[in-house]
C-alpha atoms as a PDB file:
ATOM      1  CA  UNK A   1     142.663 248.284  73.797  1.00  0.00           C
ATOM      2  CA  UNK A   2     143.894 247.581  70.375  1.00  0.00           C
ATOM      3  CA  UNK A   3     146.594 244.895  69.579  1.00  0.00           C
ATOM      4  CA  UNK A   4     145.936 245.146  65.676  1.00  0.00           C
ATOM      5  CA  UNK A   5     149.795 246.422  65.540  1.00  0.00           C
ATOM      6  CA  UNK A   6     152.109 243.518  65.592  1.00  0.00           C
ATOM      7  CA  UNK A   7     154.667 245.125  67.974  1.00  0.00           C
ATOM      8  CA  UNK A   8     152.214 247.606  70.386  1.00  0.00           C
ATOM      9  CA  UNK A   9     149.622 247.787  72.253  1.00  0.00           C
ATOM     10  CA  UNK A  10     147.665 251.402  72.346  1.00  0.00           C
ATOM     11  CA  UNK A  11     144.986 251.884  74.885  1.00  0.00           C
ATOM     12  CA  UNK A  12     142.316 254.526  75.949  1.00  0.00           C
ATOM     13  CA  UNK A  13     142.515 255.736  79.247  1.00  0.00           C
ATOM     14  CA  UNK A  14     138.671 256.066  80.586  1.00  0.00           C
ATOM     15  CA  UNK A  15     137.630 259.469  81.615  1.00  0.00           C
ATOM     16  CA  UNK A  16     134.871 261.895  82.341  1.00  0.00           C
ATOM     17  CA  UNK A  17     133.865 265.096  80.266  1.00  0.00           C
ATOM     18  CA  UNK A  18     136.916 266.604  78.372  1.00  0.00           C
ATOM     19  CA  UNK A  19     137.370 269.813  77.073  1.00  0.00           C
ATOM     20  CA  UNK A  20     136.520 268.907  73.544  1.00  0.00           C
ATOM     21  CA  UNK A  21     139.127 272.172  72.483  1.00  0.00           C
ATOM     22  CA  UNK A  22     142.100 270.227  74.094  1.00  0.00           C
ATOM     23  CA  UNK A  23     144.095 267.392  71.560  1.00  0.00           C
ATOM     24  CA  UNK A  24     144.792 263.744  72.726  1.00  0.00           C
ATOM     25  CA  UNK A  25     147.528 262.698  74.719  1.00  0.00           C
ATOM     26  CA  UNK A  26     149.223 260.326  73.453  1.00  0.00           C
ATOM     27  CA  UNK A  27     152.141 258.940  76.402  1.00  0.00           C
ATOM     28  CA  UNK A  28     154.575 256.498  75.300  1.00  0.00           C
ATOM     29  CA  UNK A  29     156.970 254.772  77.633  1.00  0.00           C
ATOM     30  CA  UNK A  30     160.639 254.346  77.048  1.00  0.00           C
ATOM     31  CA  UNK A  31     162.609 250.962  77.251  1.00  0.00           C
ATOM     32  CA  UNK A  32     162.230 248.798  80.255  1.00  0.00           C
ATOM     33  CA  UNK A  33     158.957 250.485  81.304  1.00  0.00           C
ATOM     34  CA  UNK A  34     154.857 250.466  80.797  1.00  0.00           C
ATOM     35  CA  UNK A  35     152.273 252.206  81.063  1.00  0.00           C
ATOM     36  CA  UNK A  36     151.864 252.837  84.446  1.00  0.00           C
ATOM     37  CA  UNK A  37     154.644 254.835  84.508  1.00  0.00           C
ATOM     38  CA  UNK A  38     152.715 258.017  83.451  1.00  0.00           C
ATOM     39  CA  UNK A  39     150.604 257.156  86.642  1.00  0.00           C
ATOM     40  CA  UNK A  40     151.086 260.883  87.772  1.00  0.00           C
ATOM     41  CA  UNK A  41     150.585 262.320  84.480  1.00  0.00           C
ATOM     42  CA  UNK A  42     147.384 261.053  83.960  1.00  0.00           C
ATOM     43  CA  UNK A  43     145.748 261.655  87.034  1.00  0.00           C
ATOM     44  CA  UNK A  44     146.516 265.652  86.573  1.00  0.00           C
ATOM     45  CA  UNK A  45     145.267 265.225  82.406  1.00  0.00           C
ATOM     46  CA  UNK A  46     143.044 262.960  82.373  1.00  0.00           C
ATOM     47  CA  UNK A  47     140.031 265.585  82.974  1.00  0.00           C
ATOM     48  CA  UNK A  48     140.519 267.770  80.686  1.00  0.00           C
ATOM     49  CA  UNK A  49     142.414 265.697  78.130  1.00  0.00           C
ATOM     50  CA  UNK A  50     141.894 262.193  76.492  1.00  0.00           C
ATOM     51  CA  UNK A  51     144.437 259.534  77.406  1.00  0.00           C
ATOM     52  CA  UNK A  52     146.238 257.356  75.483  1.00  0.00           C
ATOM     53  CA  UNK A  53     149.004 255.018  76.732  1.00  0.00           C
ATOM     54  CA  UNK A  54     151.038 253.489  74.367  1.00  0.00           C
ATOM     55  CA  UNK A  55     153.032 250.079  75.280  1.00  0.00           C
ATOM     56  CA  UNK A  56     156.235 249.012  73.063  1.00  0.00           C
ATOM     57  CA  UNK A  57     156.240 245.132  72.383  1.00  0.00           C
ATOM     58  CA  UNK A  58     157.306 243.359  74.812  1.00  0.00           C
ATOM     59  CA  UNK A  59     156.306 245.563  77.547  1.00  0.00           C
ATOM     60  CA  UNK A  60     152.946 245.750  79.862  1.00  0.00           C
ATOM     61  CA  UNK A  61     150.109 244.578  78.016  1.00  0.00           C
ATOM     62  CA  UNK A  62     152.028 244.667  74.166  1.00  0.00           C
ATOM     63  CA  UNK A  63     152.890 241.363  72.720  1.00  0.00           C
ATOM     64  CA  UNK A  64     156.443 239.994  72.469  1.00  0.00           C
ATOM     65  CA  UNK A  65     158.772 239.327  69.673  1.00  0.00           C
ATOM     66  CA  UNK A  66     158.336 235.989  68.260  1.00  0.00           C
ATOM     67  CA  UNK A  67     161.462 233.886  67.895  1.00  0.00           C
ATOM     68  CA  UNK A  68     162.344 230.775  66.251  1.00  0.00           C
ATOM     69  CA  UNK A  69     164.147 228.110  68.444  1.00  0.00           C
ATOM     70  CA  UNK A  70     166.419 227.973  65.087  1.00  0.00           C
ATOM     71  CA  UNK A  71     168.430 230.241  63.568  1.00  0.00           C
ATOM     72  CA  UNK A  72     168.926 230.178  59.968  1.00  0.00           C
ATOM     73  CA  UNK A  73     169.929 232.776  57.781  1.00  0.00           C
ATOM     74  CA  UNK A  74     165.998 231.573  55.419  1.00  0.00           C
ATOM     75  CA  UNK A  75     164.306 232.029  58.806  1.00  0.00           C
ATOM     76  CA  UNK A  76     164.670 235.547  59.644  1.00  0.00           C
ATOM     77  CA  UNK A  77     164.201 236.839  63.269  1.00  0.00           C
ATOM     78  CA  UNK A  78     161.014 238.767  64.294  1.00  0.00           C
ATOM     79  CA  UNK A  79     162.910 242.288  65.329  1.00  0.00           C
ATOM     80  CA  UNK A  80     160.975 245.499  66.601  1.00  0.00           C
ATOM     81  CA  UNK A  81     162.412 248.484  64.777  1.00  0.00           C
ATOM     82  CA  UNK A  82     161.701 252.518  65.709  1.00  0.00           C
ATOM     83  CA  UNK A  83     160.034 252.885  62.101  1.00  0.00           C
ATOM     84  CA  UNK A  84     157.496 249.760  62.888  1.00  0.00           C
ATOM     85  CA  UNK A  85     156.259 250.774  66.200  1.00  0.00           C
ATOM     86  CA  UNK A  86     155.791 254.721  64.782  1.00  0.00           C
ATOM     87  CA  UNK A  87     153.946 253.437  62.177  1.00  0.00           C
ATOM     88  CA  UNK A  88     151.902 251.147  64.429  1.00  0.00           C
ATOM     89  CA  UNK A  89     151.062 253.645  66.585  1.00  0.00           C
ATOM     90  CA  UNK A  90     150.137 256.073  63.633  1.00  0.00           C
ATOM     91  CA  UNK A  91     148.093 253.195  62.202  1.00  0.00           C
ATOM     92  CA  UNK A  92     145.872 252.612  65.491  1.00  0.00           C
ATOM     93  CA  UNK A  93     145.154 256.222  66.360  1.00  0.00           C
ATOM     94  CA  UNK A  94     143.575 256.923  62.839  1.00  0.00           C
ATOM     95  CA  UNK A  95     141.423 253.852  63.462  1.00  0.00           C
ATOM     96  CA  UNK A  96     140.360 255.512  66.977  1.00  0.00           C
ATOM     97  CA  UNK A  97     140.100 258.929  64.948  1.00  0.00           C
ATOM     98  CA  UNK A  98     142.354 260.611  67.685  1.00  0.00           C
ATOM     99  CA  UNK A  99     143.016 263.428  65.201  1.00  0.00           C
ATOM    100  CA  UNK A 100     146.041 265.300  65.387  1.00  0.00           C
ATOM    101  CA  UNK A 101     147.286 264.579  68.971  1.00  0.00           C
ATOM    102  CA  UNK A 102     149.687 265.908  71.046  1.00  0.00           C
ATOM    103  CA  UNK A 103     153.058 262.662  71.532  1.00  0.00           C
ATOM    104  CA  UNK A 104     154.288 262.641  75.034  1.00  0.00           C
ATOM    105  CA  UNK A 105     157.634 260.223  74.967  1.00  0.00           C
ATOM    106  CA  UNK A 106     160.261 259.145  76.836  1.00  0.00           C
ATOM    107  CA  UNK A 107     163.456 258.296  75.897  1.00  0.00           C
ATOM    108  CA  UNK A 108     163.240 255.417  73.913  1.00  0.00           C
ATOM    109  CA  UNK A 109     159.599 255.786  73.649  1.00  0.00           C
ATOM    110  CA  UNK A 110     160.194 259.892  72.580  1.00  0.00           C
ATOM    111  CA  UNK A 111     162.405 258.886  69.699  1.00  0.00           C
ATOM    112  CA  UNK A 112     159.617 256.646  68.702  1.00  0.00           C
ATOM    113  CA  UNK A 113     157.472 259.966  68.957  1.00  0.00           C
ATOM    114  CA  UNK A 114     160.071 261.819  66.332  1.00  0.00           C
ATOM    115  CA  UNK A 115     159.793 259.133  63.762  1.00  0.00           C
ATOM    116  CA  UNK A 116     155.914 259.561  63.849  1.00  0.00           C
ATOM    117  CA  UNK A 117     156.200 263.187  64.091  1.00  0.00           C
ATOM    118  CA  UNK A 118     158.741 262.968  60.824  1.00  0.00           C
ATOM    119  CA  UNK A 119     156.473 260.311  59.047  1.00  0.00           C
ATOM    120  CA  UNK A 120     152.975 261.282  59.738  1.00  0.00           C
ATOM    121  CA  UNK A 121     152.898 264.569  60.062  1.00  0.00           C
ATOM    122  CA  UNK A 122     148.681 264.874  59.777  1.00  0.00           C
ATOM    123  CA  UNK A 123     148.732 262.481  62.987  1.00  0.00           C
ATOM    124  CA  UNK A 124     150.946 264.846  65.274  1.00  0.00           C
ATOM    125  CA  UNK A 125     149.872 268.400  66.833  1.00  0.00           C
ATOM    126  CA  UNK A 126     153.031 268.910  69.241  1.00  0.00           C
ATOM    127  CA  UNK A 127     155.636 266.954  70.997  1.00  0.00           C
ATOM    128  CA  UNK A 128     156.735 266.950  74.257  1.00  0.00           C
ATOM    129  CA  UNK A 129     160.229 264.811  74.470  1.00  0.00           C
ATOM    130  CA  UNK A 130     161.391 263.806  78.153  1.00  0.00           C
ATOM    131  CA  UNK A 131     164.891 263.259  78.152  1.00  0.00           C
ATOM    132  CA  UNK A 132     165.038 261.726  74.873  1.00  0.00           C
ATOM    133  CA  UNK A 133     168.592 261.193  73.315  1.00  0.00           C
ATOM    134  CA  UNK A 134     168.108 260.682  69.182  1.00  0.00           C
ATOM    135  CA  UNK A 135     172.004 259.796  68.051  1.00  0.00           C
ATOM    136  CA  UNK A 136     173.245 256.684  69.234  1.00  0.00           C
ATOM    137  CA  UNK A 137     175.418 255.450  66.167  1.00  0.00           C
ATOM    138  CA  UNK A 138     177.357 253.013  68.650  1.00  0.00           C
ATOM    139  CA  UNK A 139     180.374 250.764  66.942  1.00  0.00           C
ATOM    140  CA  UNK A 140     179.987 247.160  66.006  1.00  0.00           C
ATOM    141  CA  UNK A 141     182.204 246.325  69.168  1.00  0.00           C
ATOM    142  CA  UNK A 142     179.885 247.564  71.426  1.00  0.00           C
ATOM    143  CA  UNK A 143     176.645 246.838  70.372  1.00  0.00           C
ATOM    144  CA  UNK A 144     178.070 243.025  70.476  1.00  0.00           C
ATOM    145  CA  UNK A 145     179.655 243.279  73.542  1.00  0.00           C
ATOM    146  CA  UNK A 146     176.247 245.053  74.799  1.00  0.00           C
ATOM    147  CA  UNK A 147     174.036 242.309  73.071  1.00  0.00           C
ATOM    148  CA  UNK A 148     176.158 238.986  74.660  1.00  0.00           C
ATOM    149  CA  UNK A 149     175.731 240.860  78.276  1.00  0.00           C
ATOM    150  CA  UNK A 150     172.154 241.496  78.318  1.00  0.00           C
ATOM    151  CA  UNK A 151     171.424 238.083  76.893  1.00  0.00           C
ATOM    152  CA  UNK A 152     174.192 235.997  79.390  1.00  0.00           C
ATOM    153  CA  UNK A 153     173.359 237.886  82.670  1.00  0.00           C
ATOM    154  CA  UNK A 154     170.302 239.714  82.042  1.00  0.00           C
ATOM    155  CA  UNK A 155     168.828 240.302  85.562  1.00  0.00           C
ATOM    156  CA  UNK A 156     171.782 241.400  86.652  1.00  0.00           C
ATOM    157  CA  UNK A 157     172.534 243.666  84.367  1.00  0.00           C
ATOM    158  CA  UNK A 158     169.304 245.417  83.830  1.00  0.00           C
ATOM    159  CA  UNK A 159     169.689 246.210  87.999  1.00  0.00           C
ATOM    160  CA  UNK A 160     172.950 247.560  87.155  1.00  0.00           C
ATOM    161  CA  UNK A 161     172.049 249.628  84.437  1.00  0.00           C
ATOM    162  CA  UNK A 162     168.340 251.045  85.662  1.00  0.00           C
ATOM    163  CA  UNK A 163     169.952 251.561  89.431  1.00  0.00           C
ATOM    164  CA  UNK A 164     172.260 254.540  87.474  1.00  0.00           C
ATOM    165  CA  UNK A 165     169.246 256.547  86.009  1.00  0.00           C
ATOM    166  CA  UNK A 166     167.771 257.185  88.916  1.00  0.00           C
ATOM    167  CA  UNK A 167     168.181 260.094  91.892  1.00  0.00           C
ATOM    168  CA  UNK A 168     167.041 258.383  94.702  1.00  0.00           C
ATOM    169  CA  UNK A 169     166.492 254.256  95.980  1.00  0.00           C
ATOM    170  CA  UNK A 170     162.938 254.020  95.864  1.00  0.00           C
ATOM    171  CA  UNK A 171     162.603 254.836  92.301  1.00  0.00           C
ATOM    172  CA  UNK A 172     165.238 253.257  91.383  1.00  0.00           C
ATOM    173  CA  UNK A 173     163.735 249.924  92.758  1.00  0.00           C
ATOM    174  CA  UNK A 174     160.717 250.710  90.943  1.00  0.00           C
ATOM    175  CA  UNK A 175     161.894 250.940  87.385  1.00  0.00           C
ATOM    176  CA  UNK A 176     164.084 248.019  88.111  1.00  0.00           C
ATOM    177  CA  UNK A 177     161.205 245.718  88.956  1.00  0.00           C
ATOM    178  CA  UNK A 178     159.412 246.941  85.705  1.00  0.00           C
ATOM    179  CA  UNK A 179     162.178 246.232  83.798  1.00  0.00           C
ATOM    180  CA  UNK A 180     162.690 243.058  84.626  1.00  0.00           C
ATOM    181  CA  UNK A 181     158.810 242.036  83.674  1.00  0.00           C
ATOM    182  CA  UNK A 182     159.959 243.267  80.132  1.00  0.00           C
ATOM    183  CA  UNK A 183     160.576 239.858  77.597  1.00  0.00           C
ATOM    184  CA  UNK A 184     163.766 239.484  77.513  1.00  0.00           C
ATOM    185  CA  UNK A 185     163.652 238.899  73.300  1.00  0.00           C
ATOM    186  CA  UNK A 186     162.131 242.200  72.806  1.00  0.00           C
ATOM    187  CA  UNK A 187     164.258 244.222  75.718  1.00  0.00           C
ATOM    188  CA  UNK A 188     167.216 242.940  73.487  1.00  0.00           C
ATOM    189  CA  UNK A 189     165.525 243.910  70.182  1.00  0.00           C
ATOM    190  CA  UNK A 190     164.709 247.372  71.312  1.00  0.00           C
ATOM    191  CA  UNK A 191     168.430 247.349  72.857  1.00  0.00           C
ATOM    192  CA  UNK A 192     169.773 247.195  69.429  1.00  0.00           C
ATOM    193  CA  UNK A 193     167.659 249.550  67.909  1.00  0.00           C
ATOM    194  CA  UNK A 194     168.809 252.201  70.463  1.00  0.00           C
ATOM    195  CA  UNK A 195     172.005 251.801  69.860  1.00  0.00           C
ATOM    196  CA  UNK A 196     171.598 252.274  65.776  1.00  0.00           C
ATOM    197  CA  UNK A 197     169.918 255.686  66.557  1.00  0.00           C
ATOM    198  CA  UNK A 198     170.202 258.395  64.291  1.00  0.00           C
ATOM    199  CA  UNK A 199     167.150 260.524  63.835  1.00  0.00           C
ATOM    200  CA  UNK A 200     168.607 264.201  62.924  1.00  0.00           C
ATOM    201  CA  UNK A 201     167.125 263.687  59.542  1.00  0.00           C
ATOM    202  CA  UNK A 202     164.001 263.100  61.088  1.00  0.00           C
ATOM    203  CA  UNK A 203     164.129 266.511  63.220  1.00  0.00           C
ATOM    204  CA  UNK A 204     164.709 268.456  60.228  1.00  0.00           C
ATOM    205  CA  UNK A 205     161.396 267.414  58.983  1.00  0.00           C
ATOM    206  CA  UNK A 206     159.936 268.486  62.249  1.00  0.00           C
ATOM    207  CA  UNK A 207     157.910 271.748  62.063  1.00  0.00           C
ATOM    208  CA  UNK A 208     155.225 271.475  64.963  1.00  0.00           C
ATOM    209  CA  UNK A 209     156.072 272.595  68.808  1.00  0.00           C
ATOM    210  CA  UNK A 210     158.087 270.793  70.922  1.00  0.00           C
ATOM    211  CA  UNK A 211     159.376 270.663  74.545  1.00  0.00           C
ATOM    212  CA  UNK A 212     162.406 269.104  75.601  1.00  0.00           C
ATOM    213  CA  UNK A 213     162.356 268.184  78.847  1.00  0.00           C
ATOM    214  CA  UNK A 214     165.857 267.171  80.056  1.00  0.00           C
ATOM    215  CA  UNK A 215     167.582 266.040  83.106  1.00  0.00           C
ATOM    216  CA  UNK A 216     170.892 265.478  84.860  1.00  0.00           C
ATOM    217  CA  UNK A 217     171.299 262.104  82.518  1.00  0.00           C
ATOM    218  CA  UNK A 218     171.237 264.042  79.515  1.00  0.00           C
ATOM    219  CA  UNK A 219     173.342 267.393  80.738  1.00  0.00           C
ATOM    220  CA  UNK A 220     175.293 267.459  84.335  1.00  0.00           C
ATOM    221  CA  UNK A 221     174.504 271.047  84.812  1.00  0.00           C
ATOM    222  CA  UNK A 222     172.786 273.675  82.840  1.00  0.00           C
ATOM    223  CA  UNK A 223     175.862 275.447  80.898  1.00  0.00           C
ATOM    224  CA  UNK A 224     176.799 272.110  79.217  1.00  0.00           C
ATOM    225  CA  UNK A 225     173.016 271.695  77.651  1.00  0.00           C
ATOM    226  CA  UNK A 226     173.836 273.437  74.675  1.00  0.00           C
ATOM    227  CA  UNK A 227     176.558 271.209  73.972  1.00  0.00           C
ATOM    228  CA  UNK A 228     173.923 267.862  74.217  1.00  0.00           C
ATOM    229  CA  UNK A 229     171.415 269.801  72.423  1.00  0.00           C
ATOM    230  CA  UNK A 230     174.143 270.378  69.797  1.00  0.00           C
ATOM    231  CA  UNK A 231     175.565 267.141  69.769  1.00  0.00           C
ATOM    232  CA  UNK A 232     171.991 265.243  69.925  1.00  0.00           C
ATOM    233  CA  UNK A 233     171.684 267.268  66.415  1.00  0.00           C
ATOM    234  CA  UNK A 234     168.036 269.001  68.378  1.00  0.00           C
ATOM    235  CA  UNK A 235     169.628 272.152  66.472  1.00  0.00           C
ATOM    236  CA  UNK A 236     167.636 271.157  63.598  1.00  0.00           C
ATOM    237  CA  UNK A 237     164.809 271.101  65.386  1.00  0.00           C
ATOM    238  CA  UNK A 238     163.158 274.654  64.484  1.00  0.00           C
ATOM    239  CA  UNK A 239     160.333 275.163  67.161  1.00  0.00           C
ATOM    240  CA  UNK A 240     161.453 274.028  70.230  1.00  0.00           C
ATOM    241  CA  UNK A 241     161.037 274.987  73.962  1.00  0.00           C
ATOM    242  CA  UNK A 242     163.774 273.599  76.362  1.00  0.00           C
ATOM    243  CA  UNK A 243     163.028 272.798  80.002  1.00  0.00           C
ATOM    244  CA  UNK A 244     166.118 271.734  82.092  1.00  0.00           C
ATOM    245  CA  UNK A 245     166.689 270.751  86.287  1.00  0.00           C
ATOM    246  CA  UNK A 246     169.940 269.141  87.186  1.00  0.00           C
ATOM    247  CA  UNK A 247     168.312 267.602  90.250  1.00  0.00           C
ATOM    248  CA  UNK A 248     166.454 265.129  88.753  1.00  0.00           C
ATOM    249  CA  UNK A 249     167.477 261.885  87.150  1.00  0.00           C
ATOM    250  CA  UNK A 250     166.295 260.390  84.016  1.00  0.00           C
ATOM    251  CA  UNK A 251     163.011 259.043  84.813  1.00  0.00           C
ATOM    252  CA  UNK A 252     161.199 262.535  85.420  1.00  0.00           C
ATOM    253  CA  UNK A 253     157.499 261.850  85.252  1.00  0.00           C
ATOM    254  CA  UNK A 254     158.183 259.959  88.315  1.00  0.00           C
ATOM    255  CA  UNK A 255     160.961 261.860  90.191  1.00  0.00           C
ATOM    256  CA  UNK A 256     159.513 265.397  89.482  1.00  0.00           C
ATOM    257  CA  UNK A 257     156.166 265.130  88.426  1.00  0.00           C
ATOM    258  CA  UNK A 258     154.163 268.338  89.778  1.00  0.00           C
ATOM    259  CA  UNK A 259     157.558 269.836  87.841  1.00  0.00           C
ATOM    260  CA  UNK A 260     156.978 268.213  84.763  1.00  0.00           C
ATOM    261  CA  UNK A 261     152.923 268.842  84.761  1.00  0.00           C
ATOM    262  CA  UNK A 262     153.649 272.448  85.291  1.00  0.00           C
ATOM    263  CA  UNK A 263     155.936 272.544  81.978  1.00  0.00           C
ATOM    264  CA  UNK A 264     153.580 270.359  79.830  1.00  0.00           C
ATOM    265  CA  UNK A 265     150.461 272.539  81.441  1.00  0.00           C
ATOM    266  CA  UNK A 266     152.401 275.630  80.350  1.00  0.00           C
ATOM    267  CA  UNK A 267     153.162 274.055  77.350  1.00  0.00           C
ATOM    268  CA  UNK A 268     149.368 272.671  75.766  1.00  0.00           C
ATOM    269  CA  UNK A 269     148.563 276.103  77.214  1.00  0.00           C
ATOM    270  CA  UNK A 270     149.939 277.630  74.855  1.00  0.00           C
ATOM    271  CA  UNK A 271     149.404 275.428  72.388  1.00  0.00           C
ATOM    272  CA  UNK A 272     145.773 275.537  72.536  1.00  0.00           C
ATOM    273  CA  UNK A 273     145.799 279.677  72.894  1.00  0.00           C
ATOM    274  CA  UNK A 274     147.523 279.919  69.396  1.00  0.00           C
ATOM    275  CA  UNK A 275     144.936 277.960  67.858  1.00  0.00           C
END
C-alpha cells in the first residue's frame, strides 16, 4: 500500500495471472465510503484485470486531515481539495508504473476521476463514472448552514442523509455504518469541496471513453436524463456511453452489481477490441 500522498491511500489488490492486454483498474470510492465497497467488483475483475483501490483521506486505511486545536488566520487548516487527491493518485500510480489505466469512480470519488482524467491525461485510458454529479456551485448560505450541521450533530445527520440514497434497508444500514467510521475533519473537508463543484471545464478537456452509469438519484426516470446530463454540463463530454435504471439507488456497485459488471464488461470490451 502506498501512503506517500498526504491525503490517500492507493493499494494493489493481490491477484493471480492477468491478461497482460487488459489496463488497470483503478476504483475509487465516493464520500462516506472505502474500499470495500467495490467488494463485488473486484471479485468479477480481479482475474483478468489488476486492482487498484483507491481510499480518500480520511476514509478506510487513508490518513486524516490534520487540524490545529487553534484557529488563527497564520495557522492555516489542513483541507483535502479534488485537485490534491487527483494529483495524489496520479502521483502514486506512476510510481507503481500502472500505465494508462482505466478510473472507475463514484460520485465524489468519480469527480476525483475527471480532474485526473483533465490533468493527466498520459495516466488515464477510459473512465467509467457511477452516478457522479460534477456541478455543485451551492450558495454561501448553504454550504454554512450544511457545514454547522454536520459538525453539531454529525451522527445523526450522516444516518439521515446516507438512509435517502439508498433503495432498500439493508444497504442502507451498510453505507451508514461506513460512513460513520469516516473522520469527522475530513468528512467535513470533502463536504465542502462537493459543494464548490464545478468541473465542466474539466470535461471539455476530456477526450478518452467514458461510461456514465446513472441511477434514480441522479434522474427519476429515463426521459428526464437528458435534462441532468445537460444540466451536469456531461454535454461537453465528447465520447461518452450512458447507462441508466431507475430502480436502483445511488450506491450501484452494491445494489445492482451483476448490472453494473455487465456494463463495465461491455464497456473494457470494447475498449480493449479498438486497440
Amino acid at each position: 500500500m502506498s501512503t506517500d500522498g498526504k491525503h490517500i491511500a492507493l493499494r494493489k489488490h493481490p491477484q493471480g495471472e492477468t491478461d497482460a492486454a487488459h489496463p488497470d483498474l483503478v476504483f475509487i470510492h465516493g464520500l462516506g465510503a472505502n474500499g470495500d465497497v467495490w467488494e463485488n467488483q473486484i471479485s468479477y475483475f480481479n482475474d483478468d484485470y489488476q486492482v487498484w483501490l483507491v481510499e480518500l483521506c480520511g476514509h478506510g486505511q487513508a490518513p486524516p486531515v490534520h487540524r490545529s486545536l487553534i484557529s488563527l488566520p497564520f495557522l492555516p487548516q489542513d483541507e483535502c481539495s479534488i485537485e490534491q487527491m487527483a494529483a495524489e493518485i496520479a502521483e502514486d500510480l506512476e510510481k507503481n508504473h500502472t500505465g494508462s489505466a482505466v478510473l472507475v469512480g463514484h460520485s465524489l470519488g468519480g469527480a476525483i476521476a475527471i480532474k485526473l482524467a483533465a490533468n493527466y491525461p498520459d495516466r488515464v485510458k477510459a473512465l467509467v463514472l457511477i452516478d457522479t454529479p460534477v456541478v455543485q456551485k451551492a450558495k454561501w448560505v448553504q454550504k454554512r448552514l450544511a457545514m454547522n450541521v454536520f459538525r453539531r450533530q454529525f451522527h445523526r445527520t450522516v444516518q439521515q442523509v446516507f438512509a435517502m440514497m439508498c433503495e432498500n434497508a439493508e444497504t442502507a444500514q451498510r453505507v451508514i455504518a461506513d460512513a460513520l467510521k469516516v473522520d469527522k475533519n475530513s468528512f467535513i473537508s470533502l463536504i465542502k469541496e462537493v459543494m464548490d463543484m464545478d468541473l465542466v471545464k474539466e470535461l471539455k478537456q476530456i477526450a478518452v471513453p467514458s461510461l456514465l452509469v446513472l441511477g434514480s438519484r441522479m434522474a427519476k426516470d429515463k426521459e428526464k436524463l437528458p435534462i441532468f446530463i445537460s444540466a451536469q454540463g456531461y454535454d461537453e463530454l465528447s465520447n461518452k456511453t450512458v447507462e441508466y435504471r431507475s430502480d436502483v439507488g445511488h450506491y450501484i456497485m452494491l445494489e445492482k452489481p451483476e448490472w453494473l459488471n455487465k456494463m463495465m464488461t461491455a464497456f473494457l470490451n470494447k475498449l480493449t477490441s479498438s486497440d
